[in-house]
Protein backbone atom coordinates (compact mmCIF):
# COMPACT_ATOMS: atom_id res chain seq x y z
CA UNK A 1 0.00 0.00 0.00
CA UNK A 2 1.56 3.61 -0.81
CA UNK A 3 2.08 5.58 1.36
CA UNK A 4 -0.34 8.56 1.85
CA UNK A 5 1.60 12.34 1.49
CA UNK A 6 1.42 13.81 4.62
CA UNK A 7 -1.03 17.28 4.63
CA UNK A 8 0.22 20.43 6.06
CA UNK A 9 -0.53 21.21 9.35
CA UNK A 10 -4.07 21.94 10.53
CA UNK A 11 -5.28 24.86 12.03
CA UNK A 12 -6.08 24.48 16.35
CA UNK A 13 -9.61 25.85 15.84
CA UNK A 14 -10.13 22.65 13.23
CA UNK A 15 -8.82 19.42 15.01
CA UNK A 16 -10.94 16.75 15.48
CA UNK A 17 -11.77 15.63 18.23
CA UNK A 18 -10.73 12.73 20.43
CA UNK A 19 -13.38 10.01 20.13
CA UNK A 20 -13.17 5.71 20.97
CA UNK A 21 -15.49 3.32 21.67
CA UNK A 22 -12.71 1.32 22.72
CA UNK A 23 -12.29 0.93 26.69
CA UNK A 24 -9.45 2.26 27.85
CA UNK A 25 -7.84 -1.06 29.29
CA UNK A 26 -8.65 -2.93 26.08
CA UNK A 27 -7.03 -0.47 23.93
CA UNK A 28 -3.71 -0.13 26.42
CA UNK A 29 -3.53 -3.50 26.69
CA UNK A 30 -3.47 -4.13 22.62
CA UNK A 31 -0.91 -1.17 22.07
CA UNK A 32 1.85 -2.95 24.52
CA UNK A 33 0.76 -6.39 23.11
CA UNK A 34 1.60 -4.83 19.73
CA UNK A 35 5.12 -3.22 21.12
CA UNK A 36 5.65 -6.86 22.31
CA UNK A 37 4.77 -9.01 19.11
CA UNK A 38 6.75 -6.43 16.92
CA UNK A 39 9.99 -6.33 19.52
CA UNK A 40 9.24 -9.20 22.11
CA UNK A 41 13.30 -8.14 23.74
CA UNK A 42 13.65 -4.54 23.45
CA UNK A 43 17.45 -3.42 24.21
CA UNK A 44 18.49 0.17 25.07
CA UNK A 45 21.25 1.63 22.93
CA UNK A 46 23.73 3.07 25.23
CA UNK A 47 26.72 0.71 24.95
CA UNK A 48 28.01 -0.62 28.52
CA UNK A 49 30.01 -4.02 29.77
CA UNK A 50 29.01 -3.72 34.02
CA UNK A 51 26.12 -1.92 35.74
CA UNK A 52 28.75 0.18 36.30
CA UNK A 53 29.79 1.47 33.23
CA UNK A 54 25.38 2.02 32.06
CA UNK A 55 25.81 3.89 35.23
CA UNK A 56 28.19 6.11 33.68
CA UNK A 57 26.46 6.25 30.20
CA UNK A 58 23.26 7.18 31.50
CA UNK A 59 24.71 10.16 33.44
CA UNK A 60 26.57 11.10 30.46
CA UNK A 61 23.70 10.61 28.11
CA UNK A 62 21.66 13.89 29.45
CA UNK A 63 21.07 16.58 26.66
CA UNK A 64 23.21 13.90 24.26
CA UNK A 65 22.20 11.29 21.53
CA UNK A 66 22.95 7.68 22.72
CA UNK A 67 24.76 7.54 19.59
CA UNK A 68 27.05 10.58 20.71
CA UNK A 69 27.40 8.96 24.45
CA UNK A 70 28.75 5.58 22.57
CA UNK A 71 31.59 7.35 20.42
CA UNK A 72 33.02 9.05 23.45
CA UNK A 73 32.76 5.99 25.74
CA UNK A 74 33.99 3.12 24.02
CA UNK A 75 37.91 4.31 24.80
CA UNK A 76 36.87 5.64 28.05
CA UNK A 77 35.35 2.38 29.00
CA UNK A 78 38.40 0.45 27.93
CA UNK A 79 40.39 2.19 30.15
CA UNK A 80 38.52 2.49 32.77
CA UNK A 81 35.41 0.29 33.72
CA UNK A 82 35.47 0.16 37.13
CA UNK A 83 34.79 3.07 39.86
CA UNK A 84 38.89 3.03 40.81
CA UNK A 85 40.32 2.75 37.30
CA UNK A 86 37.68 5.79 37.06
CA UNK A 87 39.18 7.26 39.78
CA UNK A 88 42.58 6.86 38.90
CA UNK A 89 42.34 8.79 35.50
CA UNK A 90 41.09 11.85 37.30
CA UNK A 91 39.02 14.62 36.21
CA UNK A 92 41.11 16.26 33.32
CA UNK A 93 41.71 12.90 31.23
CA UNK A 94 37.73 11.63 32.05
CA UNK A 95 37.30 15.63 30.20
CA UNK A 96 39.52 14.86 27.58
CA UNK A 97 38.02 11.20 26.84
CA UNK A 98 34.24 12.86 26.97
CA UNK A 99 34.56 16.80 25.10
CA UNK A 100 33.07 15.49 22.22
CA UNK A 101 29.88 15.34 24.68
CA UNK A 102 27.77 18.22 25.95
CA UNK A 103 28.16 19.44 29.00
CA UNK A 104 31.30 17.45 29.36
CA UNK A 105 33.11 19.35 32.25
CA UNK A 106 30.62 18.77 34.77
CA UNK A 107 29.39 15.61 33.66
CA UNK A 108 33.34 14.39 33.81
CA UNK A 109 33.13 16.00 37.69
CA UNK A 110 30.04 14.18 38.03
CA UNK A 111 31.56 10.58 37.16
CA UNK A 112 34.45 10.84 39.30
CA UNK A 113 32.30 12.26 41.99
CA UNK A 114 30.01 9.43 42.13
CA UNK A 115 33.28 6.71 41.59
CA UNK A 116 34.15 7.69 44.50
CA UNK A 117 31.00 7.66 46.09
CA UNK A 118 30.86 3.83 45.41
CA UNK A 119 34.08 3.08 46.26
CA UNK A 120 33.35 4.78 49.80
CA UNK A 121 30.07 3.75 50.60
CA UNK A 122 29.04 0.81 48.74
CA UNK A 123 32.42 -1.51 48.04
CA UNK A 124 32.99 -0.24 44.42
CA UNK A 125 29.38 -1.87 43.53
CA UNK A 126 26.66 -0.09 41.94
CA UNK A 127 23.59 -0.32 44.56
CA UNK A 128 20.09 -2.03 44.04
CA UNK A 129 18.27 0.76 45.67
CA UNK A 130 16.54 3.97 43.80
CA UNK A 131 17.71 6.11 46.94
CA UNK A 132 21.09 5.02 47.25
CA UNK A 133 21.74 5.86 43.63
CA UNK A 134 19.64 9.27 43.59
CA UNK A 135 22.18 10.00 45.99
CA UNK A 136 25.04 9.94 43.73
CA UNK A 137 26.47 13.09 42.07
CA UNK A 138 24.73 13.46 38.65
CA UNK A 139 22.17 10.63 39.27
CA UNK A 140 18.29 11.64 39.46
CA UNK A 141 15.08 9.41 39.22
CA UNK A 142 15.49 9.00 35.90
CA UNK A 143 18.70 7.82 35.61
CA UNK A 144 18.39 5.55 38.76
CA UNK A 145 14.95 4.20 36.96
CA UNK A 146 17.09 3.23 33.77
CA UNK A 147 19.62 1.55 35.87
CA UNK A 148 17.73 -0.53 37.91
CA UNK A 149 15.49 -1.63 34.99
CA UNK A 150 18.42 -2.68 32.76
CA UNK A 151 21.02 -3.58 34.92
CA UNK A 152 18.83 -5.01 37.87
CA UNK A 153 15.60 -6.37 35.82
CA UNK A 154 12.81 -4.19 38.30
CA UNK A 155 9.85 -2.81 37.00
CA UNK A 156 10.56 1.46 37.09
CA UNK A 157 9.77 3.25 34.23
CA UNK A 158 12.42 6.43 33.15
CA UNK A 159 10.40 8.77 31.52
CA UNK A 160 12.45 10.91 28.99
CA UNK A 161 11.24 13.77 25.92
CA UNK A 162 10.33 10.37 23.93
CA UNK A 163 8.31 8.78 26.88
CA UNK A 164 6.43 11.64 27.86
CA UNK A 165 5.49 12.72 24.12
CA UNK A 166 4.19 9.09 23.52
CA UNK A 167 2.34 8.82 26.81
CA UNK A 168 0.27 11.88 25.56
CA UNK A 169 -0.39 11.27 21.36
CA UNK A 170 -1.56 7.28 22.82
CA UNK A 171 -3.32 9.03 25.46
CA UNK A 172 -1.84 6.97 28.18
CA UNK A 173 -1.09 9.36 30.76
CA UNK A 174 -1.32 12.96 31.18
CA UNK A 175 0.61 13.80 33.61
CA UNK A 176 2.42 17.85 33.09
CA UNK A 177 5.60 16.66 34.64
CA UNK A 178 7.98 13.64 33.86
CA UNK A 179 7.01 12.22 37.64
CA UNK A 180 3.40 12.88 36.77
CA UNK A 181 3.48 10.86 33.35
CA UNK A 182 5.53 7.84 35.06
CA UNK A 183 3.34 7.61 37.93
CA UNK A 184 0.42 7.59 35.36
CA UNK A 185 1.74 5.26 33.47
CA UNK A 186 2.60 2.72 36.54
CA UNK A 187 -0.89 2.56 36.91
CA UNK A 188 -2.06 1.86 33.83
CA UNK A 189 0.46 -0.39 31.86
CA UNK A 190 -0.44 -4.19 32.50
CA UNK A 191 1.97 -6.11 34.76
CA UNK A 192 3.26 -7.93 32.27
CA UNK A 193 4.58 -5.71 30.36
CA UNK A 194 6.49 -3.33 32.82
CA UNK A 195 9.49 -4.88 32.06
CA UNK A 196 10.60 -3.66 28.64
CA UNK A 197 7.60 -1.02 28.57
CA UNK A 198 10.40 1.62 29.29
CA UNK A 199 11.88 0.59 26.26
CA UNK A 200 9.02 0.14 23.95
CA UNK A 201 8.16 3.67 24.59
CA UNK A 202 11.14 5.23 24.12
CA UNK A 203 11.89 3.44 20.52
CA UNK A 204 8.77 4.12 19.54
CA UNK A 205 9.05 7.88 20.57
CA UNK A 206 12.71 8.08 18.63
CA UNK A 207 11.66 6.03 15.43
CA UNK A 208 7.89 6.18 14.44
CA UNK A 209 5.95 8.61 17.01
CA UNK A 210 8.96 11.70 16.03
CA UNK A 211 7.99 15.07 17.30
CA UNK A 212 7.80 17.25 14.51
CA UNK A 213 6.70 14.76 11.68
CA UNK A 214 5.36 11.79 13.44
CA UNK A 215 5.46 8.63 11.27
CA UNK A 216 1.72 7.92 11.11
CA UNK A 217 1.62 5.65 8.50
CA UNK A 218 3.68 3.18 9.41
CA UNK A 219 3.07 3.29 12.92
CA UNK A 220 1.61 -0.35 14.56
CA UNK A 221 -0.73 1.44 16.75
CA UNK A 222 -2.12 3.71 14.20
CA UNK A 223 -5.71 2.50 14.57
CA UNK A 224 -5.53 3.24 18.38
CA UNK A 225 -4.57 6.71 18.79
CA UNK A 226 -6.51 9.33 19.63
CA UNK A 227 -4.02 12.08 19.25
CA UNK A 228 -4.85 15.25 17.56
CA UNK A 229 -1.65 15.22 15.17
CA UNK A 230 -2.13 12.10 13.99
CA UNK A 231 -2.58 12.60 10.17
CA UNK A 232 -2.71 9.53 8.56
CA UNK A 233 -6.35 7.00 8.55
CA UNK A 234 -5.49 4.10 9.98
CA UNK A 235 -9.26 3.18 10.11
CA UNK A 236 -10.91 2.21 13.22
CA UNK A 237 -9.49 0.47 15.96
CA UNK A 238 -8.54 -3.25 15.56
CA UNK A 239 -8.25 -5.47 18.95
CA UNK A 240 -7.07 -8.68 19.49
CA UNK A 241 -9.55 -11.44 20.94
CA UNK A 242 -7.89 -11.34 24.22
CA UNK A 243 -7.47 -7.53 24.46
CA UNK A 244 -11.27 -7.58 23.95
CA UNK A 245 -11.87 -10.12 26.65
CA UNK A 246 -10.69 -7.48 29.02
CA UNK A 247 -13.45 -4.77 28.13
């Protein structure tokens, strides 16, 4: 099937509005079956070899690309992929090894502040607990909600630019803040899919739902958005048996 030429924008006093006769927990619960089916082991792309080192990454990866964060580590990480080889190149070389990065100077601070945090307090290891690792230099809730979910396996949900623009367009939380949208989210996204939902989201966000020319038309959840710049007709929504069970 072609693909249908995507109109100009349309005027605020024109959009239509949002209308389902899908239940919510039907229609939420066929969107993340979709995300699995298509992508049943979703993988972030921020290289790493240790919790450590995705510690590092994700604290580096702040107003970056993942793809910018990668170039830059790969020779630090080689050199230095534990909290006291970290330590032991010191703040100028971690500079050096990251400038290609924004914000490198105080994220390089940040990295050898927190190696020695976990060298002090925790034995070199990188800790299982959300406040443990909010309390290292440079970490917040996001980053300690990617690290625990990759490196650990729990449920938390890091809610970045790409998260929080999905959870509105799909309508599945509407939270004003990045706290508001992941507790919305907790409480809506089946159990058994909290695992990887994190992930879903966010590829989904960076490849198909874009934020100045969202990908409509080849989107797999087309049919089940409500959102007002969705441009393409995907016709009406489409569940599967067992999403429909669930009305």
């Amino acid at each position: 099937m072609p693909k249908a030429p995507r109109p100009g924008p349309t005027p605020k006093a024109t959009k239509r509005a949002r209308v389902s006769t899908v239940a919510p927990k039907a229609r939420i619960e066929e969107i993340f079956r979709r995300f699995k089916a298509a992508n049943p082991e979703p993988r972030g792309e921020l290289e790493y070899v240790n919790p450590y080192t995705l510690l590092v990454a994700v604290v580096l990866s702040a107003q970056a690309t993942d793809a910018g964060v990668n170039k830059a580590t790969r020779g630090l990480f080689e050199a230095a992929d534990t909290p006291a080889k970290m330590v032991s190149l010191g703040v100028a070389e971690v500079q050096e090894r990251i400038k290609t990065i924004g914000l490198y100077r105080n994220k390089a601070k940040n990295v050898i502040a927190l190696s020695e945090r976990l060298l002090a307090e925790h034995g070199g290891q990188v800790p299982m607990d959300r406040a443990a690792l909010e309390a290292l230099p440079g970490v917040g809730r996001k980053t300690a909600n990617v690290v625990l979910n990759i490196a650990f396996g729990e449920e938390t949900l890091a809610v970045d630019t790409h998260v929080f623009r999905v959870a509105h367009r799909l309508d599945l939380a509407t939270g004003k803040t990045p706290l508001e949208v992941e507790l919305g989210l907790l409480q809506v996204i089946p159990k058994v899919y909290m695992r990887h939902a994190h992930h879903w989201l966010i590829l989904h966000g960076r490849y198909v739902c874009q934020a100045r020319k969202p990908r409509c038309d080849v989107c797999i959840v087309c049919d089940l958005c409500r959102s007002e710049d969705k441009w393409f007709d995907c016709g009406p929504p489409k569940l599967q048996a067992s999403a429909k069970a669930n009305r």
